[in-house]
Protein backbone atom coordinates (compact mmCIF):
# COMPACT_ATOMS: atom_id res chain seq x y z
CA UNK A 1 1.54 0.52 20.45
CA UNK A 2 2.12 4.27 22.00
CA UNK A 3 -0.67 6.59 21.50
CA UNK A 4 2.12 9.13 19.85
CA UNK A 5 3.05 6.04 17.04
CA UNK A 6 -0.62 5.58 16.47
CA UNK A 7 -1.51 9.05 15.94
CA UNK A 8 1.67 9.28 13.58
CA UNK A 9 0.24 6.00 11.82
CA UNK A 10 -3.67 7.49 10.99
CA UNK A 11 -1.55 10.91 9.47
CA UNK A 12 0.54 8.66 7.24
CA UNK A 13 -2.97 6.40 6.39
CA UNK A 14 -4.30 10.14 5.37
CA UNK A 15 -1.34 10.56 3.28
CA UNK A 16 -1.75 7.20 1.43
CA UNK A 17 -5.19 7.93 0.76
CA UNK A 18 -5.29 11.01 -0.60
CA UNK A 19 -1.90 9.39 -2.59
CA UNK A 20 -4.93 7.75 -4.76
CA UNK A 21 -6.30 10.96 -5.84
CA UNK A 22 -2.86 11.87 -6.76
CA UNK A 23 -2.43 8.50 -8.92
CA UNK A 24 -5.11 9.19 -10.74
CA UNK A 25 -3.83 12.64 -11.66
CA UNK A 26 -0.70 10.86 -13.81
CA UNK A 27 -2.60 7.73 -14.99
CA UNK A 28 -4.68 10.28 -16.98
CA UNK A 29 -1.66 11.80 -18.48
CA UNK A 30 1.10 8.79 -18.89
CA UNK A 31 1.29 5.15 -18.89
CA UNK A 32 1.08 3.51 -15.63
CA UNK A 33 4.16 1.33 -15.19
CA UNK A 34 5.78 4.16 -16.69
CA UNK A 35 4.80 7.09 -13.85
CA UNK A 36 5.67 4.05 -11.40
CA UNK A 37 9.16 4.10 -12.74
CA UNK A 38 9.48 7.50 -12.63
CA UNK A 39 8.36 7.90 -9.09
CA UNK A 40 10.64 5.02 -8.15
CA UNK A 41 13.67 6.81 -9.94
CA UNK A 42 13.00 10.22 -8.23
CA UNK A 43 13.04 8.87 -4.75
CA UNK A 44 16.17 6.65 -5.35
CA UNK A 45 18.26 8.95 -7.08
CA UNK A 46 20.36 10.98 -6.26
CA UNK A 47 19.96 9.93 -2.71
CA UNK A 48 21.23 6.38 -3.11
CA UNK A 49 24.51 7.77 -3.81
CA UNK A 50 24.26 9.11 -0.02
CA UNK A 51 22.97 6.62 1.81
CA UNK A 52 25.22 3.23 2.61
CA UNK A 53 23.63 0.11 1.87
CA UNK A 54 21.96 -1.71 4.64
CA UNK A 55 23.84 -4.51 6.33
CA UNK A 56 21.81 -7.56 4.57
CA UNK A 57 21.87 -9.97 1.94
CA UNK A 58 21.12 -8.85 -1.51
CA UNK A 59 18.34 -11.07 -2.19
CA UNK A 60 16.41 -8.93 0.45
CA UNK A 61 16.85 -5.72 -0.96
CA UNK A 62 15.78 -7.21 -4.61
CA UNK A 63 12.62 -9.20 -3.58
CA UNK A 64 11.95 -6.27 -1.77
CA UNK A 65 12.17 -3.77 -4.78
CA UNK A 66 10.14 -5.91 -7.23
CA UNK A 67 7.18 -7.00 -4.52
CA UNK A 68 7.06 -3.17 -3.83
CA UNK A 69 7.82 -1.45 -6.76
CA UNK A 70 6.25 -3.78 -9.62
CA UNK A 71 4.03 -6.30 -6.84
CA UNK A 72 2.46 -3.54 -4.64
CA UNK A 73 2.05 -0.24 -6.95
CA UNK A 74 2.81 -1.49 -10.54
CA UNK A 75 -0.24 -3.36 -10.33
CA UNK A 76 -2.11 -0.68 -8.42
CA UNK A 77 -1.05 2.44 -10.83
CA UNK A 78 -1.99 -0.46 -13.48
CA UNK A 79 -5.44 -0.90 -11.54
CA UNK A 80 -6.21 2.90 -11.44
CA UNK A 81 -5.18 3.01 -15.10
CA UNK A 82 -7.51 0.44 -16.07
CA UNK A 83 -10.44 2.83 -14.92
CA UNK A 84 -11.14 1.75 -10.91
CA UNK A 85 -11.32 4.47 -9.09
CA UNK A 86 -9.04 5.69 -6.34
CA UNK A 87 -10.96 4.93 -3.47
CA UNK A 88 -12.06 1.57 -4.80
CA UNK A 89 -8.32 0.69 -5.90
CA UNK A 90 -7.52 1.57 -1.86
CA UNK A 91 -10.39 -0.03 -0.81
CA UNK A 92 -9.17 -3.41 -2.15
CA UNK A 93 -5.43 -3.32 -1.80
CA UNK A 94 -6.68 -3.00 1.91
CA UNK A 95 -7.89 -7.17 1.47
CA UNK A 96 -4.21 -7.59 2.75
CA UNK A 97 -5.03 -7.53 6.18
CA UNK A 98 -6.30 -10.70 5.65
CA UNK A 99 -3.10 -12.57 4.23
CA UNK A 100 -1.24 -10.02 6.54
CA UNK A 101 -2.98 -12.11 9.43
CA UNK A 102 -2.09 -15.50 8.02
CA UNK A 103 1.47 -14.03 7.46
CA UNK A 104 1.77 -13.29 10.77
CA UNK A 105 0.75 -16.23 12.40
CA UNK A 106 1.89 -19.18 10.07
CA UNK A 107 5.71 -17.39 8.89
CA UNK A 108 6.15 -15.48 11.67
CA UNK A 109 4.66 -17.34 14.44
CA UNK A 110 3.03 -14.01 16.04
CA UNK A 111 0.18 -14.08 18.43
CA UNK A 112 -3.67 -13.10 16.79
CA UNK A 113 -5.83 -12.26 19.18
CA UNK A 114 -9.63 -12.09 19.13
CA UNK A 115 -9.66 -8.60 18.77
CA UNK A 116 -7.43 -8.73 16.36
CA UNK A 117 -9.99 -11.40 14.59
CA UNK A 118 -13.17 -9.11 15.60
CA UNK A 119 -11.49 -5.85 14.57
CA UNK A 120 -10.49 -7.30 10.81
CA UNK A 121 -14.08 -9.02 10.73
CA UNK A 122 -16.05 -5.31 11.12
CA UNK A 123 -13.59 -4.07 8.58
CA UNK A 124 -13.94 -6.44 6.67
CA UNK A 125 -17.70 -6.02 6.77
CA UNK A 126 -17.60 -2.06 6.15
CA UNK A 127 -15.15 -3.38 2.90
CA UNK A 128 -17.68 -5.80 1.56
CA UNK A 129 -20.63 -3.12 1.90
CA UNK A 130 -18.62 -0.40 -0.36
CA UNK A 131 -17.87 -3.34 -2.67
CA UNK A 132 -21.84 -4.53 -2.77
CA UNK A 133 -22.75 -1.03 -3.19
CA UNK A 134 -20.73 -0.76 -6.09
CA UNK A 135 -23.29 -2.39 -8.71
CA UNK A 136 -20.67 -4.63 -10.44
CA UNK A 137 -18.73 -2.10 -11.35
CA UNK A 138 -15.79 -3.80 -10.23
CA UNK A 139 -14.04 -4.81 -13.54
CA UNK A 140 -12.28 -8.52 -13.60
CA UNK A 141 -9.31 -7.65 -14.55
CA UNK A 142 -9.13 -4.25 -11.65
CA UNK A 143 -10.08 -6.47 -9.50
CA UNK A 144 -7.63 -9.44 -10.26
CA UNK A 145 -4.61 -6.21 -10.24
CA UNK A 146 -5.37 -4.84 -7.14
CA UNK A 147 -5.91 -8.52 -5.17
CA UNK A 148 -2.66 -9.51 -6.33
CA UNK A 149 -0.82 -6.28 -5.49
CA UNK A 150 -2.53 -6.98 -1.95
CA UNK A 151 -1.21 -10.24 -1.35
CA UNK A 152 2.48 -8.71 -2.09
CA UNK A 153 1.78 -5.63 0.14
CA UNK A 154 1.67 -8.52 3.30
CA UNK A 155 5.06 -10.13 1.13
CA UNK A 156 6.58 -6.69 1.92
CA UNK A 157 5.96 -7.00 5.40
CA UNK A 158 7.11 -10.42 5.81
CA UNK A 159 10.30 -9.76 3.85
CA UNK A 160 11.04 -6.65 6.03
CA UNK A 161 11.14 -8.37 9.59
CA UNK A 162 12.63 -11.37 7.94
CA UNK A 163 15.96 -9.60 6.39
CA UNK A 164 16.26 -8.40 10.53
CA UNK A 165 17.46 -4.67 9.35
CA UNK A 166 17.12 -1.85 11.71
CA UNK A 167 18.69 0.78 9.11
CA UNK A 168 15.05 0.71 7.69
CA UNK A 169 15.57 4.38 5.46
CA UNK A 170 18.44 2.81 3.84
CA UNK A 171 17.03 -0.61 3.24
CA UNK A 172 13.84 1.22 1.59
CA UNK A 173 15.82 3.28 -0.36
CA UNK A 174 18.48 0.15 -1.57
CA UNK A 175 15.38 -1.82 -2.24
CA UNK A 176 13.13 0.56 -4.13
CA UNK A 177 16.26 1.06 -7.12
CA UNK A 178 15.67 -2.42 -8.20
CA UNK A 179 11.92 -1.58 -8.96
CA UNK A 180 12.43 1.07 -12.03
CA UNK A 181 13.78 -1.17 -14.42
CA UNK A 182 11.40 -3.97 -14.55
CA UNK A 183 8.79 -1.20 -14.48
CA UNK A 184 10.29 0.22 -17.83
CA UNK A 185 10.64 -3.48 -18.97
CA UNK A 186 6.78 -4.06 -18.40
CA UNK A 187 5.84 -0.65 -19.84
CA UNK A 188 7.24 -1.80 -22.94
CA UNK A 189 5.67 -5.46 -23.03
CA UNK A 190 2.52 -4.21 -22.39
CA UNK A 191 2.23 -0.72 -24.11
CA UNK A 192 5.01 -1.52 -26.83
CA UNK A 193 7.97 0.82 -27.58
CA UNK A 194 5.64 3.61 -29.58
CA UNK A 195 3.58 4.11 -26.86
CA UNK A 196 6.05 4.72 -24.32
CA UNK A 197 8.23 7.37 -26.30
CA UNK A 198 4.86 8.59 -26.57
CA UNK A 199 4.22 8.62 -23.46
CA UNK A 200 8.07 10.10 -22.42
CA UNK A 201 6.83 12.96 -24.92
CA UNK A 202 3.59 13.86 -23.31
CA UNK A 203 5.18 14.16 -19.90
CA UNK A 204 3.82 17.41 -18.34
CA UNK A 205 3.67 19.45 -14.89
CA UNK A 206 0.65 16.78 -13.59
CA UNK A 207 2.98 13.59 -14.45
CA UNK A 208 5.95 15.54 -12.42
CA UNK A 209 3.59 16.43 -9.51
CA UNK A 210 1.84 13.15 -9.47
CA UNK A 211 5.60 11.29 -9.73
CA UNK A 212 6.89 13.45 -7.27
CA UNK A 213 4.36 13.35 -4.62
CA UNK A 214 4.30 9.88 -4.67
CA UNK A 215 8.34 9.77 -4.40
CA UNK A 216 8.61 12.24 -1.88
CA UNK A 217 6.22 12.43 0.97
CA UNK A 218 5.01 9.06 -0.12
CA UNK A 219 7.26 6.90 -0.49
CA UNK A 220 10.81 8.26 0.98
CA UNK A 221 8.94 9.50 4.52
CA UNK A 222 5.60 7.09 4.23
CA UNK A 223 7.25 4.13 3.79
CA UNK A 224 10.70 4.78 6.10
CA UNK A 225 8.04 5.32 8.98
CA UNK A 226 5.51 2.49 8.02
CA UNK A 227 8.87 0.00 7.85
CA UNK A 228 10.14 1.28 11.06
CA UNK A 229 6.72 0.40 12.47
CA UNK A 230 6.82 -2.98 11.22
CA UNK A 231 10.11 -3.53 12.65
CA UNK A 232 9.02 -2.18 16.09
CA UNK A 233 5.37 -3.84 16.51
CA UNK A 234 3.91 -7.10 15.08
CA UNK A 235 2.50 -7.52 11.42
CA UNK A 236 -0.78 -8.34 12.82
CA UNK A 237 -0.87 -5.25 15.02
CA UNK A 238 0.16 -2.97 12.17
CA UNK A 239 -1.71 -3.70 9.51
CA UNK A 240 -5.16 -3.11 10.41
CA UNK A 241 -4.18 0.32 10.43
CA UNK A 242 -4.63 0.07 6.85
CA UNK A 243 -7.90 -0.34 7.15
CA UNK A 244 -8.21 3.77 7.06
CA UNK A 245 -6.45 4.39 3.93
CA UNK A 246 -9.52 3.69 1.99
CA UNK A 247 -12.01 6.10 4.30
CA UNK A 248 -9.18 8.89 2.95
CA UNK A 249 -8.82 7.97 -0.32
CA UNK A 250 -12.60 8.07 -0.77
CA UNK A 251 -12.64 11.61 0.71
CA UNK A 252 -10.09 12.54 -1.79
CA UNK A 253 -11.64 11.27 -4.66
CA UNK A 254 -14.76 13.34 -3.70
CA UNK A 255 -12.76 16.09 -3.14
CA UNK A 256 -10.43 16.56 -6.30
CA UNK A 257 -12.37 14.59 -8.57
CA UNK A 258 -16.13 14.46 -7.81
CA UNK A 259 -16.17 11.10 -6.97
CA UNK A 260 -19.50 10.22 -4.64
CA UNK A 261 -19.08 9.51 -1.42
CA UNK A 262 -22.93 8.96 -0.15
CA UNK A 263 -24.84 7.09 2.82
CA UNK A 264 -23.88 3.89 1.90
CA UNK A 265 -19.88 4.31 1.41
CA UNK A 266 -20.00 6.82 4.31
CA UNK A 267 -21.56 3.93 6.94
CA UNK A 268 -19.30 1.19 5.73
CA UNK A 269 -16.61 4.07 6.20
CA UNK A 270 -17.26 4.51 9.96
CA UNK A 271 -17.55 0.60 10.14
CA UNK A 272 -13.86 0.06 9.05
CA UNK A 273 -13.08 2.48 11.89
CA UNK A 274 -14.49 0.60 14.13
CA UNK A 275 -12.77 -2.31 12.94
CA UNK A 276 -9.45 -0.37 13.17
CA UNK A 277 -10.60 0.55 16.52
CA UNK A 278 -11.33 -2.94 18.44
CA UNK A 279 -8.39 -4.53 16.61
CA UNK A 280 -6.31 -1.78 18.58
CA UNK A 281 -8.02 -3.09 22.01
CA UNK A 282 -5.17 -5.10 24.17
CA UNK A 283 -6.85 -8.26 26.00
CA UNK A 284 -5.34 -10.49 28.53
CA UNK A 285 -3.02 -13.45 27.16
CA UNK A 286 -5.20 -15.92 28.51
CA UNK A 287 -7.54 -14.68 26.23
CA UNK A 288 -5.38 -15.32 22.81
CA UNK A 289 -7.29 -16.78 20.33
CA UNK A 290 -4.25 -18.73 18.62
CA UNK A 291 -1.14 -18.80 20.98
CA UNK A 292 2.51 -18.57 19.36
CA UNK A 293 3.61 -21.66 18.63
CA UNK A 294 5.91 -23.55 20.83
């Protein structure tokens, strides 16, 4: 990876973690699948109308929509909403780079190499320390949310390098419209009808913000430049970077909503960094830990 992509990568992580703060901001004002929906809806339209559909089967574009828009952040926005906190929520959808790993090597037949293995073990360490520290405050059901919406974060990245696309703007945005309506469709399962005309009523200049912050910068640039990445480098080399969202959502949370951010988080914070940084080391091929097979 070129230093210039992996600079670009730890300002988009920043983005996405300080995205959690901004979550938080419209869970406490409107239902959850319902701001997802709206941020969905803001960042396809009008712009779909614009932009010519990628050049790949359908059923790309609609796994795609419903792993991301209802799989990745329905269930996070859902998680948030059910009272974790943002840097927790991050912390946890950041378990992908596990299944991320196993992606890579079993579907995609990439190389994983042992500092690959080393770099998501420290993380993985400097995770389990800010989850220890937390005093059970992890809820069941939060927890459950935000595993889940892990596992279809790595789903994401398989079904982007499988569908082969290289228009990777106009495959997000194609994908992304067929997340809104399910979202509206679980809003009212789960909430009932009441609840989300309610919810429609109470909309205010913190639900726009949040929804368009998330659409915008988010979403529309974040995701165009994290897909591209995919597309470019392996699964197993990108993801790790991942591992930093959490260090800036838990900044952000101490920033714009008191959240604490002591000794303990602030050591397992600089662990995961390290993590990040020894799965970015490049070692001879000779020293592979699992080789690609065939």
């Amino acid at each position: 990876m070129t230093r210039q992509d992996s600079l670009l990568l730890v300002l988009l992580m920043a983005l996405w973690g300080f995205n959690f703060s901004v979550i938080k901001l419209g869970v406490n004002n409107i239902d959850p699948f319902l701001l997802t929906a709206l941020r969905f809806s803001l960042a396809v339209l009008p712009l779909i109308f614009f932009v010519r559909r990628p050049n790949v089967p359908w059923r790309y574009l609609m796994t795609y929509g419903l792993t991301f828009g209802v799989g990745v952040w329905g269930l996070t926005t859902l998680s948030v909403g059910a009272g974790l906190s943002g840097g927790l929520a991050s912390l946890l959808l950041d378990m992908s780079v596990i299944s991320s790993l196993l992606v890579g090597r079993y579907l995609l037949k990439e190389h994983v190499t042992v500092s690959k293995v080393l770099g998501s073990l420290l993380a993985l360490l400097g995770l389990g320390l800010i989850i220890w520290h937390q005093d059970g405050t992890v809820t069941p059901l939060g927890l459950a949310l935000v595993l889940s919406a892990s596992v279809f974060w790595s789903i994401n990245g398989l079904i982007v390098k499988r569908s082969g696309t290289r228009e990777v703007f106009a495959f997000n945005i194609w994908g992304m419209a067929f997340a809104p309506i399910p979202l509206l469709l679980l809003a009212l399962i789960v909430s009932g009808p009441s609840s989300v005309m309610q919810s429609i009523a109470d909309i205010n200049g913190s639900v726009l913000f949040s929804a368009a912050f998330q659409a915008y910068p988010t979403t529309l640039l974040g995701y165009w430049f994290w897909n591209k990445m995919i597309v470019k480098y392996s699964v197993s080399s990108v993801a790790p970077m991942t591992l930093l969202v959490p260090v800036f959502a838990l900044i952000g949370g101490y920033l714009f909503f008191g959240e604490s951010l002591d000794v303990v988080q602030a050591i397992a914070a600089v662990v995961i960094l390290l993590g990040v940084a020894v799965s970015e080391i490049k070692l001879p091929a000779r020293r592979t830990v699992i080789a690609k097979a065939g």
